[in-house]
Protein backbone atom coordinates (compact mmCIF):
# COMPACT_ATOMS: atom_id res chain seq x y z
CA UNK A 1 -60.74 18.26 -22.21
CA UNK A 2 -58.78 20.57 -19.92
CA UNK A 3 -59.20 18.03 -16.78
CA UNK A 4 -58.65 14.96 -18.84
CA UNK A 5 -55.22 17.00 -19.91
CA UNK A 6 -54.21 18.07 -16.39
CA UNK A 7 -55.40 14.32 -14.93
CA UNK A 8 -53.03 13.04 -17.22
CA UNK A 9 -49.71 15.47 -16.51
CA UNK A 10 -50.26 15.09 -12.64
CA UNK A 11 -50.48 10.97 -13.45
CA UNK A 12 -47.42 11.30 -15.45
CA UNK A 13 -45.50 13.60 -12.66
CA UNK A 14 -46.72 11.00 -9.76
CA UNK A 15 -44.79 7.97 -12.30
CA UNK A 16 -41.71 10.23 -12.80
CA UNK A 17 -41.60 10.39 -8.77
CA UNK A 18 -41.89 6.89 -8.44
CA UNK A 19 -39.32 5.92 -10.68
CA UNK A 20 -37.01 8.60 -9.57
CA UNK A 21 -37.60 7.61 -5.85
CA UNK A 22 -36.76 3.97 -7.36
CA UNK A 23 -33.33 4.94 -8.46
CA UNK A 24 -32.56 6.64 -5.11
CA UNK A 25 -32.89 3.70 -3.12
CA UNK A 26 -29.02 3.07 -2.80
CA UNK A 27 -28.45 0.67 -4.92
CA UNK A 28 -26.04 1.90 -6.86
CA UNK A 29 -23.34 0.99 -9.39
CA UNK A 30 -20.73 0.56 -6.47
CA UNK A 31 -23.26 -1.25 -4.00
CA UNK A 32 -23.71 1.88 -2.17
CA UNK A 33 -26.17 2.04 0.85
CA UNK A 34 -28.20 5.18 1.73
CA UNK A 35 -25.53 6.34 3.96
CA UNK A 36 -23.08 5.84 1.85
CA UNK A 37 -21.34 3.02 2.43
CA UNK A 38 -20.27 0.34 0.21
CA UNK A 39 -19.96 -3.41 -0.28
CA UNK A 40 -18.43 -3.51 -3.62
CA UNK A 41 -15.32 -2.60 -2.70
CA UNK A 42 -11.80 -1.57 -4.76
CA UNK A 43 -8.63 -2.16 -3.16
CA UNK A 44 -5.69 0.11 -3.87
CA UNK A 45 -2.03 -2.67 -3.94
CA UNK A 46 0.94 -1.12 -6.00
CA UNK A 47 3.21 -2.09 -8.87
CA UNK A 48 3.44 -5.83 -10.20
CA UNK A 49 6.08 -7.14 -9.00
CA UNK A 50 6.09 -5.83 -5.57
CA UNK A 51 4.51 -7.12 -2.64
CA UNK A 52 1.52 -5.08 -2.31
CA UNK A 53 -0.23 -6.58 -5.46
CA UNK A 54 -0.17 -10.25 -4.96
CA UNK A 55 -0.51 -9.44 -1.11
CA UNK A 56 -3.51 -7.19 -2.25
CA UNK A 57 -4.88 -10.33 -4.48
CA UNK A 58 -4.73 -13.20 -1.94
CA UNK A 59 -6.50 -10.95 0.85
CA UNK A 60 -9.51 -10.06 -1.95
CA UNK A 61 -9.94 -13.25 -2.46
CA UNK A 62 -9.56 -14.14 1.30
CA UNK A 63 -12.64 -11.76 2.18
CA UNK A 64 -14.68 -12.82 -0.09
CA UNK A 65 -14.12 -16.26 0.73
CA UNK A 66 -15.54 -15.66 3.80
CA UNK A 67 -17.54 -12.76 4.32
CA UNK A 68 -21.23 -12.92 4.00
CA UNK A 69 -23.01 -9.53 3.07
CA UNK A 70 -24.83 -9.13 0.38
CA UNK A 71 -23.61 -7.54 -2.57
CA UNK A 72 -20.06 -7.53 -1.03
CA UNK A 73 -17.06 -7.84 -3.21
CA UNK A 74 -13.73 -6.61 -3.68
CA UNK A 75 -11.52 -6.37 -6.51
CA UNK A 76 -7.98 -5.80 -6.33
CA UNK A 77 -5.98 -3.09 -8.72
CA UNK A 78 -2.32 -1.93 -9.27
CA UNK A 79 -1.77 1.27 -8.15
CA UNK A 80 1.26 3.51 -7.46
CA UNK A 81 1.38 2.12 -4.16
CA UNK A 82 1.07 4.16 -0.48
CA UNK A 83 0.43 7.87 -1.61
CA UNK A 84 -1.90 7.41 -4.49
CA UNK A 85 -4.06 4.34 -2.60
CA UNK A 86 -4.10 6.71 0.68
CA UNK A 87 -5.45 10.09 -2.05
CA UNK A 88 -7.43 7.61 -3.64
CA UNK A 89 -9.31 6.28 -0.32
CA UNK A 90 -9.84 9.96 0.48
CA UNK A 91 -11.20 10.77 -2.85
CA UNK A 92 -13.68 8.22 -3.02
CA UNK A 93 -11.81 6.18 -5.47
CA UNK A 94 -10.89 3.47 -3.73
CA UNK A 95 -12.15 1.84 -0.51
CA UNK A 96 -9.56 0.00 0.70
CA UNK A 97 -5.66 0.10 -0.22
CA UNK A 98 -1.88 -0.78 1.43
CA UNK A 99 0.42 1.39 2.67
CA UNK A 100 3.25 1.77 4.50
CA UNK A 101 3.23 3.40 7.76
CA UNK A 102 5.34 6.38 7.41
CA UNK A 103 3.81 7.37 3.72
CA UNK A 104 0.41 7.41 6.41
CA UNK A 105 2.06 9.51 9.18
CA UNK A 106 2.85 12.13 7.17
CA UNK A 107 -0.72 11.78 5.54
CA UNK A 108 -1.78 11.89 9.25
CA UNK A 109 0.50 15.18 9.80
CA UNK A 110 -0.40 16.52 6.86
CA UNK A 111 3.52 16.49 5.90
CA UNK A 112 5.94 15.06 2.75
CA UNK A 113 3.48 14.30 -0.30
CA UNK A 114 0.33 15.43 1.72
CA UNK A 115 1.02 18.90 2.94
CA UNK A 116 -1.68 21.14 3.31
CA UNK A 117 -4.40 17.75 2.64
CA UNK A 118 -6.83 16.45 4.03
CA UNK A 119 -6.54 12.54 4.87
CA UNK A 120 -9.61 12.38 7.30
CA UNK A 121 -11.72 9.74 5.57
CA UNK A 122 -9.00 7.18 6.47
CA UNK A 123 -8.51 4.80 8.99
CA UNK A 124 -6.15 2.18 9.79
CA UNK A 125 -7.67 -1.39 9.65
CA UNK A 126 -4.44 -3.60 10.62
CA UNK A 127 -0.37 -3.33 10.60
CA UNK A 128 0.45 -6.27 7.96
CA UNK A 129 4.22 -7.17 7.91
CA UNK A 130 7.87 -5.37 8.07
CA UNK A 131 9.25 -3.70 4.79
CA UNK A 132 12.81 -2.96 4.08
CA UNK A 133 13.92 -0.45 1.71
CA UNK A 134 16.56 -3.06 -1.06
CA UNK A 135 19.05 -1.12 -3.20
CA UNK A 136 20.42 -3.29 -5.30
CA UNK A 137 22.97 -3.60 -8.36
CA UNK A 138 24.58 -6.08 -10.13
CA UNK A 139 28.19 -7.04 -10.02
CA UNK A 140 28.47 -6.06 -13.55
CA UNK A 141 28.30 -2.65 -12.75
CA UNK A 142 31.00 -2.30 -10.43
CA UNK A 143 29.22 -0.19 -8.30
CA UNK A 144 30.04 -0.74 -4.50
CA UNK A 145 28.27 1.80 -2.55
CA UNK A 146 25.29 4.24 -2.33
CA UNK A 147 28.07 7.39 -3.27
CA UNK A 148 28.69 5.96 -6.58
CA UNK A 149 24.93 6.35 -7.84
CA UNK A 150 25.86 9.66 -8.97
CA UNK A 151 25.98 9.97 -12.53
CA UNK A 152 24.19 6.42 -12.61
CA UNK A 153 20.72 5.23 -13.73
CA UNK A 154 18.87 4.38 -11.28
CA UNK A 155 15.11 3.34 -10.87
CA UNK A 156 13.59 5.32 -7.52
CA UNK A 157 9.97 3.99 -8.02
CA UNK A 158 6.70 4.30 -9.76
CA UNK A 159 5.34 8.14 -8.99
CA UNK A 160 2.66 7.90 -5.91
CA UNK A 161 4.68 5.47 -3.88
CA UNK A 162 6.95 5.52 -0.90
CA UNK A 163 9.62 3.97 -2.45
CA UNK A 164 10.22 7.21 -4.52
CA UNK A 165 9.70 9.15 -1.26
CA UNK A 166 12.31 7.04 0.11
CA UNK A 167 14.71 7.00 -2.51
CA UNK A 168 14.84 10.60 -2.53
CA UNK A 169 15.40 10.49 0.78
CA UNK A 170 18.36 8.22 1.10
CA UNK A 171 20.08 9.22 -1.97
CA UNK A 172 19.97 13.27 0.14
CA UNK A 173 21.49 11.68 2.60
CA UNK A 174 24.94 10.77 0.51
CA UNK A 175 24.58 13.74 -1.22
CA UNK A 176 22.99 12.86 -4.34
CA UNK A 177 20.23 15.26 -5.40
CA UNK A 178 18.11 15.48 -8.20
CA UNK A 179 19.57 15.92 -11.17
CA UNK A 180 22.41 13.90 -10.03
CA UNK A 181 21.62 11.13 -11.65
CA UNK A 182 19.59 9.61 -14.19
CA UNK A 183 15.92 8.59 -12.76
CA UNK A 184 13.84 5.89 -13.86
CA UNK A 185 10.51 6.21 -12.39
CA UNK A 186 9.39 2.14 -13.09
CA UNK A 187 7.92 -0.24 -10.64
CA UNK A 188 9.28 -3.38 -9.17
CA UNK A 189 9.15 -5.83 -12.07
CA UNK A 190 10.07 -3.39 -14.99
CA UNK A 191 13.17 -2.24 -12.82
CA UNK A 192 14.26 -5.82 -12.32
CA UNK A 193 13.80 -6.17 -16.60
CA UNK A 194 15.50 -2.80 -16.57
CA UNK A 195 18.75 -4.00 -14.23
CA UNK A 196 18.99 -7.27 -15.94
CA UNK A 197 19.52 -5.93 -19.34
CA UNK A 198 21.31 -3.44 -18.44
CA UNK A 199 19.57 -0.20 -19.07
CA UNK A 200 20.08 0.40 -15.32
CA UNK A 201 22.89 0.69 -12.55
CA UNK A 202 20.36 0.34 -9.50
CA UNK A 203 17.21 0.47 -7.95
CA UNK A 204 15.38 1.21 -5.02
CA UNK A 205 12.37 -0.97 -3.51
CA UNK A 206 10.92 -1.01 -0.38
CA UNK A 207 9.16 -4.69 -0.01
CA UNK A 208 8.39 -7.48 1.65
CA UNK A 209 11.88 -9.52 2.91
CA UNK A 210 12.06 -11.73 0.97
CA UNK A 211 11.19 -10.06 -2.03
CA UNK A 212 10.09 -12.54 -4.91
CA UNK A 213 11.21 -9.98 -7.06
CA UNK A 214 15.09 -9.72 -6.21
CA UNK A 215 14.97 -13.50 -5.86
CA UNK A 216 14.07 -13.72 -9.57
CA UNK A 217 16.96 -11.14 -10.68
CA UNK A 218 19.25 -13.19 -8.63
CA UNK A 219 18.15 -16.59 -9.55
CA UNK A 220 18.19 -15.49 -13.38
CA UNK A 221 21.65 -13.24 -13.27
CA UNK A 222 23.79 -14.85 -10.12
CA UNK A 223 25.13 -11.75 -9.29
CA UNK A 224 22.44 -9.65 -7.19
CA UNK A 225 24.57 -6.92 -4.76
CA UNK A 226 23.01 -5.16 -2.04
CA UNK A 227 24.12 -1.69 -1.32
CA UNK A 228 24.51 -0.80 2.30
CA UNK A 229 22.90 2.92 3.69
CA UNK A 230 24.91 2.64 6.96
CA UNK A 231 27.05 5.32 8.99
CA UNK A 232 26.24 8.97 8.98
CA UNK A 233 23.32 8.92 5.89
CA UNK A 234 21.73 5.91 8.38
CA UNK A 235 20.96 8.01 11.57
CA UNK A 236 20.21 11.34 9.07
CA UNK A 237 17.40 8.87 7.07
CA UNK A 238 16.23 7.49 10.69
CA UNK A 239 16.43 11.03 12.30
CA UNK A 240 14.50 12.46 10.00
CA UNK A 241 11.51 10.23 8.82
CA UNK A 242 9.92 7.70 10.70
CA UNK A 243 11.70 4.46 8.85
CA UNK A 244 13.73 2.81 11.55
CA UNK A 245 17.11 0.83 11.04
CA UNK A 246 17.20 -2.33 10.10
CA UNK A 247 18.97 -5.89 9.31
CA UNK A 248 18.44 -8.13 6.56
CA UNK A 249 20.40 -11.11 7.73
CA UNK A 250 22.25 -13.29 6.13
CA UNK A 251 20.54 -16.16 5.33
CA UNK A 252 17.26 -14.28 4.73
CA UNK A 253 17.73 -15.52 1.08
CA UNK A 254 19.30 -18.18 0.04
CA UNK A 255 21.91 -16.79 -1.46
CA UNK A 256 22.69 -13.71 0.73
CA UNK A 257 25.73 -14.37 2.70
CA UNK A 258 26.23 -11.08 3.67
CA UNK A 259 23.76 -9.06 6.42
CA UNK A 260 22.78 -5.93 4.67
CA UNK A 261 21.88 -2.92 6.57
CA UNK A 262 19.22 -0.89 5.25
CA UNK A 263 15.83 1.27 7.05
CA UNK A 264 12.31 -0.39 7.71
CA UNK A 265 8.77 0.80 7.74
CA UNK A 266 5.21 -1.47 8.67
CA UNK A 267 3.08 -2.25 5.85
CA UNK A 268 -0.82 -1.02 6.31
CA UNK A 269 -4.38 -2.02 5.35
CA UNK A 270 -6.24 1.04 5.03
CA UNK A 271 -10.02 1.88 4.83
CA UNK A 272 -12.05 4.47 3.84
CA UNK A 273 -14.37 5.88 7.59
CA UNK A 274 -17.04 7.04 5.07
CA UNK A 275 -17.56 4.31 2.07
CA UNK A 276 -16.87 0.97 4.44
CA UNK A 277 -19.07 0.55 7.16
CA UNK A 278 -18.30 -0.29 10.59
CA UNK A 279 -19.65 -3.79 10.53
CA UNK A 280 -17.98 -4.67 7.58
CA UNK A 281 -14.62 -3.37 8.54
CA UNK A 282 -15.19 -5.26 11.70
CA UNK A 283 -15.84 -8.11 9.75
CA UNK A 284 -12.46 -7.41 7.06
CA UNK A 285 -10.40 -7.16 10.48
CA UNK A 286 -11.50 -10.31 11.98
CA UNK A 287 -10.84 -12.47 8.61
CA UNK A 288 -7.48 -11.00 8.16
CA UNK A 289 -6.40 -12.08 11.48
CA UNK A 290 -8.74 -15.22 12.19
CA UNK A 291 -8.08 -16.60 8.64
CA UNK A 292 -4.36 -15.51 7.28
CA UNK A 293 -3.53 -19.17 7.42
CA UNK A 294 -5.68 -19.45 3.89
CA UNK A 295 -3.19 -16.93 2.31
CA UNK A 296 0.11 -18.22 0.12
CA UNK A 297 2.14 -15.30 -0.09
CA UNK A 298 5.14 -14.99 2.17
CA UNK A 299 4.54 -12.12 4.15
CA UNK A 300 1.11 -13.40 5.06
CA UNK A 301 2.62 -15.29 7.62
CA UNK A 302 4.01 -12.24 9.59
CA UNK A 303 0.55 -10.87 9.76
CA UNK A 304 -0.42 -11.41 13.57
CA UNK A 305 -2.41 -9.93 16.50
CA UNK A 306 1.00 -9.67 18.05
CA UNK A 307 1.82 -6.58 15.81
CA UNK A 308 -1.12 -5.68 14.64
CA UNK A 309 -0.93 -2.15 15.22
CA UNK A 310 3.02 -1.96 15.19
CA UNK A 311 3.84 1.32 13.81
CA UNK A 312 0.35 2.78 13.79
CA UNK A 313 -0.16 3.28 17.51
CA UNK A 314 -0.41 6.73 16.67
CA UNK A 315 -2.59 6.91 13.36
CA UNK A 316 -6.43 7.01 13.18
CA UNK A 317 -8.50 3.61 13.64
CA UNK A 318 -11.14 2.52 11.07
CA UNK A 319 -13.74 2.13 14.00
CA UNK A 320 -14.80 -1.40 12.56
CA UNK A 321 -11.39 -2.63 13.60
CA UNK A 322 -10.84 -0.45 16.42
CA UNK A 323 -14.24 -2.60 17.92
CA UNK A 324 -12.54 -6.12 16.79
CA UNK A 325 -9.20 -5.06 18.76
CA UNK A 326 -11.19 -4.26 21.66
CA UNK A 327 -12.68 -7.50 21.49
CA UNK A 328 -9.71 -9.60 21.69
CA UNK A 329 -7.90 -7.76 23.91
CA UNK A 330 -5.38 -5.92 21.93
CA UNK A 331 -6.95 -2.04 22.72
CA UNK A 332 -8.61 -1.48 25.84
């Protein structure tokens, strides 16, 4: 009876192992692989209406379109933009994301919103298109400058995203610190709502030019002002970050007659080093460039080998696209 017994526990423990060796096989709920990398992947964009989460949208859709690898997918999310999707890729949370450039340097430096952390599970995949930091009123308000914000309502940006960063930033540089105004923490679309019915005076938004977004508010309220950061609080903004000056001509929309001076930072596709493997970040590299024509958006068409590492010469390489840029020529 005693065998029979222990036969029949050591059967049972040799079953448990099997099925417990089963479930380590690395084919988990993400599509993870034994070393840990993934093919179902989540990409970090930002707020709706900004640039990041249509921009995010179209390129999902563009990879899966035309990557073959079994199990691979990606699915796009709003986010809080640059410093959340960068945390996020570190954490684990998120395998891919956009960012801009400088929000990355200072990840990189372990400066501004990352001091003191860790970013080393990130790499750069490609440099996507220019952004310009847009503050904008309405005629309405009779606000003509970047000095009269204080005392005003004014939306900096969602929490997690350079826009607030740069807000902050800008609004130093005239003198205008916290507490100085009224601030509305609200992405790109509900600060557009927010402006147009006037529960606002302003808001901040570093996008894509042209931004669908300020096209809307101007198409739907005809009087859309830019406010210019020039003089002084310019070279102070471009002295101390890594945004550059920059031009919005006129022209750039429709109904801008004006050129509008104002900073500029590169837009990013990031990737995790550890979840996405090489060959697959090879392979999200090559669509992006080989296959952007596929892609609707605006800003898509700005996304060439000719700056595809503008503003991140100095930042850490995903090695998956580090080995397509040696391929074409672009790295040595």
């Amino acid at each position: 009876m005693r065998k029979r017994t222990l036969f029949s526990l050591i059967l049972i423990l040799a079953i448990s192992m099997v099925i417990s060796a089963c479930g380590d096989s690395g084919e988990g709920s993400g599509g993870g692989d034994s070393d840990g990398t993934m093919t179902n992947l989540t990409m970090g964009t930002g707020s709706v209406g900004g640039v990041y989460y249509p921009l995010g949208g179209e390129m999902a859709n563009l990879f899966k379109d035309n990557i073959d690898v079994d199990g691979f997918d990606v699915s796009s999310v709003e986010s809080g933009a640059s410093v959340e999707n960068i945390a996020k890729i570190q954490s684990g949370d998120f395998q891919l994301g956009i960012a801009q450039n400088t929000t990355m340097i200072n990840a990189n430096n372990q400066t501004g919103e990352f001091e003191g952390k860790t970013t080393d599970k990130v790499g750069v995949i490609a440099s996507l298109y220019p952004e310009g930091l847009q503050v904008v009123t309405l005629d309405s308000t009779g606000i003509e400058s970047i000095e009269e914000l204080k005392g005003k309502k004014v939306a900096i940006g969602p929490p997690g995203g350079a826009t607030r960063e740069a807000a902050e930033m800008v609004l130093s540089a005239y003198g205008i610190e916290e507490g100085d105004y009224e601030a509305y923490e609200e992405g790109f679309g509900d600060a557009k709502s927010k402006l147009q019915n006037g529960t606002i005076d302003a808001s901040f938004a570093v996008v894509g030019v042209p931004s669908s977004t300020t096209d809307e508010l101007a198409n739907a309220t005809k009087e859309v002002k830019f406010l210019d950061i020039e003089g002084d609080a310019l070279q102070e903004v471009v002295d101390n970050s890594q945004y550059e000056a920059y031009t919005v001509e006129a022209g750039t929309y429709e109904w801008q007659e004006e050129p509008v001076q104002t900073v500029t930072a590169m837009a990013l596709l990031l990737g995790s080093t550890e979840q996405v493997s090489e060959d697959l970040a090879y392979q999200i590299t090559k669509t992006l460039f080989e296959e952007t024509d596929a892609m609707t958006i605006e800003q898509a068409k700005l996304i060439t080998e000719d700056s595809a590492l503008t503003g991140a010469s100095d930042l850490p390489l995903h090695p998956g696209a580090e080995k397509y840029f040696k391929e074409v020529g672009i790295t040595e």
